[in-house]
Protein backbone atom coordinates (compact mmCIF):
# COMPACT_ATOMS: atom_id res chain seq x y z
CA UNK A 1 18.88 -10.07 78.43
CA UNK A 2 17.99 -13.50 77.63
CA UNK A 3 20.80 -15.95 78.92
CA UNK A 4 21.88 -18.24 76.24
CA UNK A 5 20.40 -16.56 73.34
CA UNK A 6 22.90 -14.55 71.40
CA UNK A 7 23.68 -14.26 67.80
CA UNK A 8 26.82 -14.25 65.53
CA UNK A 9 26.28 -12.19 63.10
CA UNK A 10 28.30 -13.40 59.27
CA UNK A 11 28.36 -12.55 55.69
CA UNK A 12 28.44 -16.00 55.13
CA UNK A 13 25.31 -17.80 55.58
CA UNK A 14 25.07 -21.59 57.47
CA UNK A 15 23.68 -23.66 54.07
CA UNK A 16 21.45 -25.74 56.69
CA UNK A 17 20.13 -23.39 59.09
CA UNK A 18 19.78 -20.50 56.24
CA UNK A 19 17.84 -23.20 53.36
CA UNK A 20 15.13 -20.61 53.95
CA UNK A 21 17.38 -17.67 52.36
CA UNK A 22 18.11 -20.29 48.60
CA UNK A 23 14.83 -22.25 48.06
CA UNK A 24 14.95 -26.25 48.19
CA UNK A 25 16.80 -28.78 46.29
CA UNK A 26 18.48 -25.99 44.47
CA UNK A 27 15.78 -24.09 43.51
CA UNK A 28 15.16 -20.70 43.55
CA UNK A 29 13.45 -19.91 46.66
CA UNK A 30 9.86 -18.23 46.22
CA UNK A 31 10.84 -14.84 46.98
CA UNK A 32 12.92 -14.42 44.13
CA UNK A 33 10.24 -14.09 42.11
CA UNK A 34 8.95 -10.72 43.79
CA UNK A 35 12.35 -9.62 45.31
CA UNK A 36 15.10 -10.41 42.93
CA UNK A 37 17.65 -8.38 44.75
CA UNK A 38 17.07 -10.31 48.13
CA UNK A 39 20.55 -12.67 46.92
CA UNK A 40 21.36 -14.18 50.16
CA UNK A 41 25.26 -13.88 49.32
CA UNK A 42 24.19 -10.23 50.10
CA UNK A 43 22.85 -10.56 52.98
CA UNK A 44 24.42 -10.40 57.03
CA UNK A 45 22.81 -13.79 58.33
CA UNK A 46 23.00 -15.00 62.34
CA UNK A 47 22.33 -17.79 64.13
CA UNK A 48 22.55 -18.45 67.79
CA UNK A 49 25.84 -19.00 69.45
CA UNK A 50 24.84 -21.97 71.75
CA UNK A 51 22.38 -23.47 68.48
CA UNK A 52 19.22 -22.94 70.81
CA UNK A 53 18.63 -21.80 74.25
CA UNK A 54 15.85 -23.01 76.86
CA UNK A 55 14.86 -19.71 78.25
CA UNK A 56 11.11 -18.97 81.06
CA UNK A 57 7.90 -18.86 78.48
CA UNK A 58 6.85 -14.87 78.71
CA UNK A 59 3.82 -16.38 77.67
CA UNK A 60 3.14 -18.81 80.59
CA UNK A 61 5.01 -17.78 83.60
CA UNK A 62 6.49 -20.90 85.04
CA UNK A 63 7.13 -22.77 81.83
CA UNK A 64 10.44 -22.76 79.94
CA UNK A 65 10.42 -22.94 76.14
CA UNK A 66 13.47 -24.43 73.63
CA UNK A 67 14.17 -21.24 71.19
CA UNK A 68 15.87 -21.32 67.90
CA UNK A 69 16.51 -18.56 65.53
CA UNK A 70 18.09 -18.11 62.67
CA UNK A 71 18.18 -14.07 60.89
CA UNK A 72 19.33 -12.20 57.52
CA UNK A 73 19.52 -8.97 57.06
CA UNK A 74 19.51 -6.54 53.84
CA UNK A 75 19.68 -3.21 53.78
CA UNK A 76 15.59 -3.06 53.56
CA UNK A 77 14.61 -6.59 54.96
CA UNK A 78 15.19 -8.19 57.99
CA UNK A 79 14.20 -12.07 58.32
CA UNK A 80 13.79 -13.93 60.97
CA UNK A 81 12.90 -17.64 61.71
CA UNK A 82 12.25 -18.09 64.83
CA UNK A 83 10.74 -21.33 66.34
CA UNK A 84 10.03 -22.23 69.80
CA UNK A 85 9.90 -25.96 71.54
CA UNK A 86 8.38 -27.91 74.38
CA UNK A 87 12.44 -28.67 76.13
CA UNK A 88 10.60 -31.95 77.48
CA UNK A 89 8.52 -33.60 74.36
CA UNK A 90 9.83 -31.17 71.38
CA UNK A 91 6.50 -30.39 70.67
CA UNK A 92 6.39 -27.45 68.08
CA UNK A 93 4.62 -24.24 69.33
CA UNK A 94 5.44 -21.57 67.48
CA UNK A 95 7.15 -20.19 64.34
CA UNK A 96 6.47 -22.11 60.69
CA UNK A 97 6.70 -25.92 60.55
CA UNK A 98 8.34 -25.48 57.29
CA UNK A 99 11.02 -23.08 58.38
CA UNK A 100 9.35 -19.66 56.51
CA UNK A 101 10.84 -17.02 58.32
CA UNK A 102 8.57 -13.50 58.90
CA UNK A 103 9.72 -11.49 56.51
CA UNK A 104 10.10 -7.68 57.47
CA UNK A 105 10.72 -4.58 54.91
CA UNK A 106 12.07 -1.46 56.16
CA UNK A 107 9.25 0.97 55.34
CA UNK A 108 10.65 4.28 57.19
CA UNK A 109 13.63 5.71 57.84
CA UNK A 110 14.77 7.67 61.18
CA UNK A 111 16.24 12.15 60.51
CA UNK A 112 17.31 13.67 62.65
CA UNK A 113 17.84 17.20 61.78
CA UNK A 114 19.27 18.60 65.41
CA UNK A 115 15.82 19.35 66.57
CA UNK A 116 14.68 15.72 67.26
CA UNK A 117 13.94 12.79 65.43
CA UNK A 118 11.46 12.78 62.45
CA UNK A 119 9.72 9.79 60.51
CA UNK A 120 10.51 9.52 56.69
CA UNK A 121 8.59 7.20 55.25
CA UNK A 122 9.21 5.83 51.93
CA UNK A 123 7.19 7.04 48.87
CA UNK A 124 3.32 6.26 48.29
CA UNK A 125 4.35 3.71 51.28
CA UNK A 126 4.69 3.88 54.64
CA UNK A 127 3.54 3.21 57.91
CA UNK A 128 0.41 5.32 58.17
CA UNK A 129 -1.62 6.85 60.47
CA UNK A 130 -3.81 3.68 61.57
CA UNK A 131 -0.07 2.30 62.70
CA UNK A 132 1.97 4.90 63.89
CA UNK A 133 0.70 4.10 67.63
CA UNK A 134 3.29 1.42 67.55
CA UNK A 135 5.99 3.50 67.16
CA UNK A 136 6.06 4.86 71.07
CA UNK A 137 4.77 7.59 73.51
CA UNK A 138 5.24 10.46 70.93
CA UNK A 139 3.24 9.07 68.24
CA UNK A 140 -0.03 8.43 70.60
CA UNK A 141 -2.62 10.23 72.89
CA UNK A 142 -2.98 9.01 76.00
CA UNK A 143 -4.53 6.12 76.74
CA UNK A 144 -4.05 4.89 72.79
CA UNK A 145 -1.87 1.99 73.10
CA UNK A 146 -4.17 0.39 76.08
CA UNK A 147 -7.32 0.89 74.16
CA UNK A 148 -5.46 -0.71 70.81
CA UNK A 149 -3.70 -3.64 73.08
CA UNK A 150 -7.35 -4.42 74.39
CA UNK A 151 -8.98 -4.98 71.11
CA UNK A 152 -6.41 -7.09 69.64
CA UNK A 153 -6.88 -8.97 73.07
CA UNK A 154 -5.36 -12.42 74.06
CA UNK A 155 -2.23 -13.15 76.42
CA UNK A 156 -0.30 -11.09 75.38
CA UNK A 157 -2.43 -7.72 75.65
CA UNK A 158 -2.98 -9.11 79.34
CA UNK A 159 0.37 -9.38 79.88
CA UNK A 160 1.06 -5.77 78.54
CA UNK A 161 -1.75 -4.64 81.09
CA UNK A 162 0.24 -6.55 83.70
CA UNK A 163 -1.90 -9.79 84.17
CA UNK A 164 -0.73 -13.48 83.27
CA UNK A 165 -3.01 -15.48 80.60
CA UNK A 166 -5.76 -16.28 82.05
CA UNK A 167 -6.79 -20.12 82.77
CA UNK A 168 -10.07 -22.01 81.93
CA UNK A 169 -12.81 -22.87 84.65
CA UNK A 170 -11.03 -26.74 85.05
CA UNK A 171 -7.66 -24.77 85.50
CA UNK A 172 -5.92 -25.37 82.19
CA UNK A 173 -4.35 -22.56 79.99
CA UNK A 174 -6.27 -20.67 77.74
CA UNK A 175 -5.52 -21.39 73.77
CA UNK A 176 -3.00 -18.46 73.04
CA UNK A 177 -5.32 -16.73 70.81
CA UNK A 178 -8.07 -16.48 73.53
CA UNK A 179 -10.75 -19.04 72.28
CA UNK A 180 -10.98 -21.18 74.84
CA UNK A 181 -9.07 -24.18 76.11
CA UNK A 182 -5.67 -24.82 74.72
CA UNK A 183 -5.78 -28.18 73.20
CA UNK A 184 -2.88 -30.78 73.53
């Protein structure tokens, strides 16, 4: 559990923090155009109790990192804008500098028919066999999830395999995406 960071969940969402769910200056927002039913006023939205939280980088041990989040949630979507923060200069360094939130649609649903849990994936959709790794222990061979962890590479796939990120020959951090020298 991550100290500080909690959500209230509402059916009401914050105008400010939830601008990504309506579009600007009273526009409709972009995704209306592809998902009309994605009305925020029937959504669940959260944000974080304390407004942020200043929680230890997972990414570089040692480091802390100033976390804000805001969520909605439909019945098939879940969104999530999530930005992180330098705590001492503000520097942005992750999330969407325009406040996008990743945008996530439910693509599977969980039976369970009294003899274990079964994938049902959604018609001529779904999560397919190239991705079903992901889903845990049960949906892999042996060895799978190292072997796909490896070739996406970068921190965190060391940090999966139990190592921090590694540094650069002068002792700086290596650019979170693995090419070299982060640049500040």
């Amino acid at each position: 559990e991550l100290e500080g960071c909690d959500v209230l969940w509402t059916e009401t969402p914050e105008p400010t923090r939830h601008a990504y769910a309506y579009g600007l200056n009273g526009a409709p927002p972009p995704h209306w155009e592809y998902l009309p039913d994605l009305d925020p006023r029937t959504a669940h939205h959260a944000v974080m109790v304390e407004g942020e939280a200043t929680i230890p980088s997972a990414m570089m041990p040692g480091s802390m990192i100033r976390v804000v989040d805001e969520l909605s949630l439909w019945d098939d979507y879940l969104w999530i804008n999530d930005r992180g923060f330098c705590p001492e200069t503000g520097a942005f360094i992750y999330g969407n500098h325009r406040g996008v939130p990743y945008e996530m649609r439910k693509i599977a649903d969980w039976n369970d028919d009294g003899k274990g849990r079964t994938l049902v994936e959604e018609e001529g959709e779904g999560i397919g066999e190239e991705l079903k790794w992901t889903l845990g222990r049960r949906w892999r061979e042996n060895g799978v999830y190292e072997e796909r962890m490896g070739e996406i590479g970068g921190p965190t796939a060391r940090m999966s395999r139990g190592g921090p990120p590694r540094t650069t020959p002068n002792g700086g951090e290596e650019a979170p995406n693995g090419d070299g020298p982060r640049r500040k």
